[in-house]
N, C-alpha and C. Protein backbone atom coordinates (compact mmCIF):
# COMPACT_ATOMS: atom_id res chain seq x y z
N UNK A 1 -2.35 -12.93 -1.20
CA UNK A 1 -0.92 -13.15 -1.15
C UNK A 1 -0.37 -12.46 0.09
N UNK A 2 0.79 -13.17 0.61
CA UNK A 2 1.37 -12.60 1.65
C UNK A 2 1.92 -11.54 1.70
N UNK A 3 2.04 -10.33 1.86
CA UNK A 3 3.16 -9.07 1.14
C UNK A 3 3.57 -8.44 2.66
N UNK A 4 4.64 -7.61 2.62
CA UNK A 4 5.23 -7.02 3.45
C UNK A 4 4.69 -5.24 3.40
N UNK A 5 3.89 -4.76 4.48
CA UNK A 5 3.68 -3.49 4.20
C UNK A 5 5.16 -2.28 5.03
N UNK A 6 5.83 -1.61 4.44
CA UNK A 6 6.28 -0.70 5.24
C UNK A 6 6.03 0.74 5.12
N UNK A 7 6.51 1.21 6.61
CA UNK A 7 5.56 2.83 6.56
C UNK A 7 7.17 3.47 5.92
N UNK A 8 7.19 4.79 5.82
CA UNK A 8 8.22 5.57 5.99
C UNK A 8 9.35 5.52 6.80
N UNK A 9 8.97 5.24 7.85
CA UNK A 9 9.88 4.96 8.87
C UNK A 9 10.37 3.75 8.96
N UNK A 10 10.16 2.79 8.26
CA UNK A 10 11.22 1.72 8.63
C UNK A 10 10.33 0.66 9.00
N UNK A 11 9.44 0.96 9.60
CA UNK A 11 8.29 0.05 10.11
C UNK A 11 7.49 -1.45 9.21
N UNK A 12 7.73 -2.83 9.84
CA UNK A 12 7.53 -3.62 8.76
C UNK A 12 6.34 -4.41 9.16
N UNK A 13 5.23 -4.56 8.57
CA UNK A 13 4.20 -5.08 8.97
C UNK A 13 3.73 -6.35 8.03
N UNK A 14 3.34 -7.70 8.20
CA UNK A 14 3.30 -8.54 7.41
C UNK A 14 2.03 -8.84 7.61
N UNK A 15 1.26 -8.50 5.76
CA UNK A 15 -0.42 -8.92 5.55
C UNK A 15 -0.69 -9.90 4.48
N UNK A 16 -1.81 -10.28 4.82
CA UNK A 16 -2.59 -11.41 3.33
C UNK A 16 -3.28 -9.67 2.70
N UNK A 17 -2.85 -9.73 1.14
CA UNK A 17 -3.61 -8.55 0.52
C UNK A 17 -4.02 -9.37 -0.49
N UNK A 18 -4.68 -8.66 -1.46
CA UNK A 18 -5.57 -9.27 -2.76
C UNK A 18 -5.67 -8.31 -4.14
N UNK A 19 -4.54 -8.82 -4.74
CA UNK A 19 -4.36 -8.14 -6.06
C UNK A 19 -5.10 -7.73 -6.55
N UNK A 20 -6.82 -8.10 -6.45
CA UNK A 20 -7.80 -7.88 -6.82
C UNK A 20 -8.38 -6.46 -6.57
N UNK A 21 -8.19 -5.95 -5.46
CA UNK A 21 -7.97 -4.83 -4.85
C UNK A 21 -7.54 -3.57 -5.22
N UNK A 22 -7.96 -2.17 -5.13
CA UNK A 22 -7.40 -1.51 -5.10
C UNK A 22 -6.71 -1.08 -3.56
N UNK A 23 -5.49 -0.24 -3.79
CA UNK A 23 -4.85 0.14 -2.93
C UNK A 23 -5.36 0.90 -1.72
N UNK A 24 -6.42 1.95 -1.92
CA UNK A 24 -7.51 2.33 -1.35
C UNK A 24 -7.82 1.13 -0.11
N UNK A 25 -8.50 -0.08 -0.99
CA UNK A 25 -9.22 -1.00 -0.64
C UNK A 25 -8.46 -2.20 0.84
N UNK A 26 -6.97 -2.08 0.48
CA UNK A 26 -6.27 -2.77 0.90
C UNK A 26 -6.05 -2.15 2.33
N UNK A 27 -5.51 -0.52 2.12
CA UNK A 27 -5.78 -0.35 3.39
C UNK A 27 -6.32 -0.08 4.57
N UNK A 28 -7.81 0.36 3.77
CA UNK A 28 -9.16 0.44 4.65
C UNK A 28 -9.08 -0.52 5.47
N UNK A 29 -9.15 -1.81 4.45
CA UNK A 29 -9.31 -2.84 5.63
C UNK A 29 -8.35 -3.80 6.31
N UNK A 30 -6.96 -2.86 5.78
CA UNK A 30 -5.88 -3.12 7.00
C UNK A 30 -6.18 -2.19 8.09
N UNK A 31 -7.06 -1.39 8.25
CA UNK A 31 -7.16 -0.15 9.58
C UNK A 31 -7.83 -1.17 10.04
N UNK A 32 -8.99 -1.57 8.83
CA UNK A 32 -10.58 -2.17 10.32
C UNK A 32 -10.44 -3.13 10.70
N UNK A 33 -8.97 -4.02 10.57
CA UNK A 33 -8.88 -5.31 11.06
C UNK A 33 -8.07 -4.99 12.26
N UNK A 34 -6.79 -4.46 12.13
CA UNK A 34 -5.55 -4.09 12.91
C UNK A 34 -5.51 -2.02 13.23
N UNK A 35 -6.43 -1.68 13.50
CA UNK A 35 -6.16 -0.17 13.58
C UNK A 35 -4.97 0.39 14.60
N UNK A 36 -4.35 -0.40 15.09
CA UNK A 36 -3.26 0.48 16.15
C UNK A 36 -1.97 0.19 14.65
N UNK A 37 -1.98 -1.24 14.42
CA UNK A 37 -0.82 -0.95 13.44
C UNK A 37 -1.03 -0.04 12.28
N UNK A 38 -2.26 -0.62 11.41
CA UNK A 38 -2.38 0.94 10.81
C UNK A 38 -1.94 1.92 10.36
N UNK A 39 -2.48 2.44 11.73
CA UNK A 39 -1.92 3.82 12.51
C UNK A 39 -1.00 4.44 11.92
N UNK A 40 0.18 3.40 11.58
CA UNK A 40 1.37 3.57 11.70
C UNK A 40 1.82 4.38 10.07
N UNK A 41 0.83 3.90 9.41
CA UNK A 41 1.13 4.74 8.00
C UNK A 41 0.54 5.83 7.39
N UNK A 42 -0.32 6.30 8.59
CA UNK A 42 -1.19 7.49 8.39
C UNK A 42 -0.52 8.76 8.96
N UNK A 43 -0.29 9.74 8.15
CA UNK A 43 0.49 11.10 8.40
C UNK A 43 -0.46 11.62 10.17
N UNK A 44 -2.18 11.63 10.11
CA UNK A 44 -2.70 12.34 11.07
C UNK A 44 -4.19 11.32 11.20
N UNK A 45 -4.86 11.62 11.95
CA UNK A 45 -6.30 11.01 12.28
C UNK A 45 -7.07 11.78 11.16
N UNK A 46 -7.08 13.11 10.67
CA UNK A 46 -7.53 13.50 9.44
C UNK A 46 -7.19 12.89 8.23
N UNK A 47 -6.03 12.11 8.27
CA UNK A 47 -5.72 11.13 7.19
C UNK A 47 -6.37 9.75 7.09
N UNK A 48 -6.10 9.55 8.15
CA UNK A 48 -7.44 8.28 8.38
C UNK A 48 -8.89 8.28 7.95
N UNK A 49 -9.69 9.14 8.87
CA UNK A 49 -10.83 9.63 8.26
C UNK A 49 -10.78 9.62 6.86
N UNK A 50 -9.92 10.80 5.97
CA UNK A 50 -10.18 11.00 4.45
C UNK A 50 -10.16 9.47 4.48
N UNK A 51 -9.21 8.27 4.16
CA UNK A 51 -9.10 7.31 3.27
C UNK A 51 -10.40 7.16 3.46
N UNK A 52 -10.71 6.92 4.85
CA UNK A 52 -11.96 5.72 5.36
C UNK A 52 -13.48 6.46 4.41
N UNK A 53 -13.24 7.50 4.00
CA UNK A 53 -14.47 7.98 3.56
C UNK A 53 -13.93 8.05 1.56
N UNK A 54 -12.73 6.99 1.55
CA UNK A 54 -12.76 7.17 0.13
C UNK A 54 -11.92 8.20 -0.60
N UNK A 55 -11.42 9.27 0.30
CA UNK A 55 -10.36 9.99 -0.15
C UNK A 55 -8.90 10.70 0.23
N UNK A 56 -8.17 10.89 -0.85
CA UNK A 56 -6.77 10.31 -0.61
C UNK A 56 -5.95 11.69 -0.74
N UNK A 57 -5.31 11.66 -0.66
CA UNK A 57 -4.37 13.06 -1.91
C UNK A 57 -2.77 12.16 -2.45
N UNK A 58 -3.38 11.73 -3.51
CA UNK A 58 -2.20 11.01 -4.07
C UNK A 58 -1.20 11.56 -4.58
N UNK A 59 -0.70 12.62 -5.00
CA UNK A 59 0.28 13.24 -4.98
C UNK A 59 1.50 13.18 -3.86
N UNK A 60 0.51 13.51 -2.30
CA UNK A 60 1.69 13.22 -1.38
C UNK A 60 1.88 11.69 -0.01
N UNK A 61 0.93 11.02 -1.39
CA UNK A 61 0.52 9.67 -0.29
C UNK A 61 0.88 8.99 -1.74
N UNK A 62 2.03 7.52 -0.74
CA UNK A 62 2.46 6.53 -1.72
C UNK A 62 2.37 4.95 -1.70
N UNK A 63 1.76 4.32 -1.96
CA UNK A 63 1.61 3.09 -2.53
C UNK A 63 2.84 2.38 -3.26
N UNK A 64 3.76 1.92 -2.75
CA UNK A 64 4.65 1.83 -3.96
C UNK A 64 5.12 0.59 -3.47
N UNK A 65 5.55 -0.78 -4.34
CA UNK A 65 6.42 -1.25 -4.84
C UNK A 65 7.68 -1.92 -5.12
N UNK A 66 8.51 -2.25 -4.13
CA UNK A 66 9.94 -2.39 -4.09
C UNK A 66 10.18 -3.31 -5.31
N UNK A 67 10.67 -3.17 -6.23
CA UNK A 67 11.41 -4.22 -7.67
C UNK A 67 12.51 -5.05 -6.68
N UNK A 68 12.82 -6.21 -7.68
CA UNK A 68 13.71 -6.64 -6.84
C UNK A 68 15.15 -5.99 -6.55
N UNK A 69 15.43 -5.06 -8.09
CA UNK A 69 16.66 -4.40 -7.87
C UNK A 69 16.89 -3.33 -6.81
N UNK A 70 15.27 -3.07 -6.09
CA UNK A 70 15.29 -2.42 -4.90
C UNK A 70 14.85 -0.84 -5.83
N UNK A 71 14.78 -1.16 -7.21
CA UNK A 71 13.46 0.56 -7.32
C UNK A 71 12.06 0.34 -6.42
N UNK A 72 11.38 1.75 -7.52
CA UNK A 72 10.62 1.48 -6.55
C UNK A 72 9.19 1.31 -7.97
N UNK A 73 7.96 0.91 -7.60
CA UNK A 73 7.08 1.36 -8.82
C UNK A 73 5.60 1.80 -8.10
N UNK A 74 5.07 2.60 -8.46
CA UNK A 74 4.24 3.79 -8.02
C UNK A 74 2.87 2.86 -8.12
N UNK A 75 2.40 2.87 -7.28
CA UNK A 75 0.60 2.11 -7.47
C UNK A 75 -0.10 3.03 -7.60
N UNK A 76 -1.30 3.33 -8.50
CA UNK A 76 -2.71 3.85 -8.97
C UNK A 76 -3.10 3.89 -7.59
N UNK A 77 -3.49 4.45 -6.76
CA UNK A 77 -4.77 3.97 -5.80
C UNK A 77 -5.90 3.59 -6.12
N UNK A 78 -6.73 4.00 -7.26
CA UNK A 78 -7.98 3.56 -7.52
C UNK A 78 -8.18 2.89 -8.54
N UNK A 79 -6.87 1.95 -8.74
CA UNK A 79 -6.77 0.69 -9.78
C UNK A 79 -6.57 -0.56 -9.07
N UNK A 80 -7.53 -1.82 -9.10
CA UNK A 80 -6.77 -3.07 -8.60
C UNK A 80 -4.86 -3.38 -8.96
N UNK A 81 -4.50 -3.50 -8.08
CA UNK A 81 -3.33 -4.04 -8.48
C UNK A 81 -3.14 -4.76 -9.52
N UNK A 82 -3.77 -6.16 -9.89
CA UNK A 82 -4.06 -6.75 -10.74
C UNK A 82 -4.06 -6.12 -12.50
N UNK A 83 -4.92 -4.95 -11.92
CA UNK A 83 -4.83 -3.98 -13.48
C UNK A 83 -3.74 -3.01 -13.84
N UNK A 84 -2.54 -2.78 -12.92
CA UNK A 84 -1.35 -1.96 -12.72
C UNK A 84 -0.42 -3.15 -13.64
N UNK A 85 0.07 -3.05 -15.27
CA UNK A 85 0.59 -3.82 -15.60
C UNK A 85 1.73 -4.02 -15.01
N UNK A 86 2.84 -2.72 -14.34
CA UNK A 86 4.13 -2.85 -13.97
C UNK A 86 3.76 -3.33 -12.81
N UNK A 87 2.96 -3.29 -11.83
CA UNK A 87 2.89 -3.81 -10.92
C UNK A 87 2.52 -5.66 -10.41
N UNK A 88 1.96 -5.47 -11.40
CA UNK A 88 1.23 -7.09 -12.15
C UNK A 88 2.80 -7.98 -12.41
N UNK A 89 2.90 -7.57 -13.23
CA UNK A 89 4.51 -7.63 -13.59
C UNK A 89 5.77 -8.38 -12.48
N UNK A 90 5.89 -7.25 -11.62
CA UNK A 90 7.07 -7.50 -10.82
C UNK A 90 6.58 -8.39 -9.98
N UNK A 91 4.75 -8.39 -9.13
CA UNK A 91 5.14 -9.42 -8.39
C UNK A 91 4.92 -10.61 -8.96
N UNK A 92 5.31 -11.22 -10.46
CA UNK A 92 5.24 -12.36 -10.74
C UNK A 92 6.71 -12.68 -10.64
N UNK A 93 7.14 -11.83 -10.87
CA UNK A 93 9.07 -11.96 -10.54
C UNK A 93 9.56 -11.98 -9.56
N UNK A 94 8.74 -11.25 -8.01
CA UNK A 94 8.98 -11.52 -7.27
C UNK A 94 8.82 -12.75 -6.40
N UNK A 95 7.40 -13.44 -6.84
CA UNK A 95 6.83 -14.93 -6.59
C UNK A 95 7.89 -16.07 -6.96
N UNK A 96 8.38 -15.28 -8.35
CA UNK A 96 8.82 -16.38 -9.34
C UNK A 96 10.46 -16.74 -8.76
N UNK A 97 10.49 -15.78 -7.87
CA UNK A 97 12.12 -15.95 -7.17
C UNK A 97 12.18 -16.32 -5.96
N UNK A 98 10.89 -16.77 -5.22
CA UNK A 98 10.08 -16.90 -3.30
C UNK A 98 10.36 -16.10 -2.93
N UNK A 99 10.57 -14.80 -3.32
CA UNK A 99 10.39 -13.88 -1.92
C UNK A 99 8.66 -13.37 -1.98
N UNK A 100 8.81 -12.38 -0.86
CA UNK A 100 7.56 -11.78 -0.48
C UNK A 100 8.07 -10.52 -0.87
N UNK A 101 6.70 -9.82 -1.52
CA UNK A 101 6.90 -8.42 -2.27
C UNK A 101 6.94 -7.53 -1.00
N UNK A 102 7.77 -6.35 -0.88
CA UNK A 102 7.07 -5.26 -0.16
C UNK A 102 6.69 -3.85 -0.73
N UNK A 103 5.56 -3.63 -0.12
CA UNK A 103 4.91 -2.22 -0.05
C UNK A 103 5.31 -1.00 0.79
N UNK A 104 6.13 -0.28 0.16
CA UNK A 104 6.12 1.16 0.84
C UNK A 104 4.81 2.13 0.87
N UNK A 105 4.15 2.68 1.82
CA UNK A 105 2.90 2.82 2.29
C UNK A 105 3.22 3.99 3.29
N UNK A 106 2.45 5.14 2.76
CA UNK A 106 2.36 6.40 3.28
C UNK A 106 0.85 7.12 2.94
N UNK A 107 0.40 7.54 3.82
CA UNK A 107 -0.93 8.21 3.93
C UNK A 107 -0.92 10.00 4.44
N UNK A 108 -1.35 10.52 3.59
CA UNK A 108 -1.28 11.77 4.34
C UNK A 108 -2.57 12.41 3.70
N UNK A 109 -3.30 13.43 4.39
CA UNK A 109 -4.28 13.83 4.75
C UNK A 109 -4.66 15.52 3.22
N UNK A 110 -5.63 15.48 2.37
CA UNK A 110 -5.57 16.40 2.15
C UNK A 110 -5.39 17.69 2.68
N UNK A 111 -5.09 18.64 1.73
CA UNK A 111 -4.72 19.90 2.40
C UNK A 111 -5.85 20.61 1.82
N UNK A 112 -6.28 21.39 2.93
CA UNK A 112 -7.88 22.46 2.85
C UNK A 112 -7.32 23.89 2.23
């Protein structure tokens, strides 16, 4: 599906993702296709690295969601989308109305 990724900053990037997917999964291989855009949602190059080797610190890295009323809803990282019922959920409401869902998308790097 077509979805809209944005970073923190405002930044709007438009991908084919796969519900099938975990969130993890989605943006690994939004780096290894497009790595300068990327870029753009990773706190540091130590943040990069962690995902690319599988780890995250989800607490201060977000995956999330926009509802249409403009909340927001929190993605699992190491759940397919598909298996995220609220997430499952909204983008059938969002399909079900033609828009394109977007993803707020932030990466940041564990802390040692």
């Amino acid at each position: 599906m077509k979805a809209m990724i944005e970073t923190v900053t405002g930044m709007t990037m438009t991908r084919e993702i796969n519900i099938s997917d975990t969130p993890i999964h989605t943006i690994r291989a939004f780096y290894q296709e497009d790595a300068t855009a990327a870029s753009q949602i990773f706190s540091s190059e130590r943040a990069i690295g962690q995902l690319m080797d599988g780890h995250i610190d989800e607490d201060r890295s977000a995956f999330e969601l926009i509802t249409i009323e403009g909340d927001s809803i929190r993605a699992d990282w190491k759940i397919p989308l598909c298996n995220q019922p609220a997430i499952k959920e909204e983008l059938a409401r969002i399909e079900a109305e033609g828009r394109t869902p977007t993803f707020v998308v932030s990466v940041s790097a564990l802390v040692a």
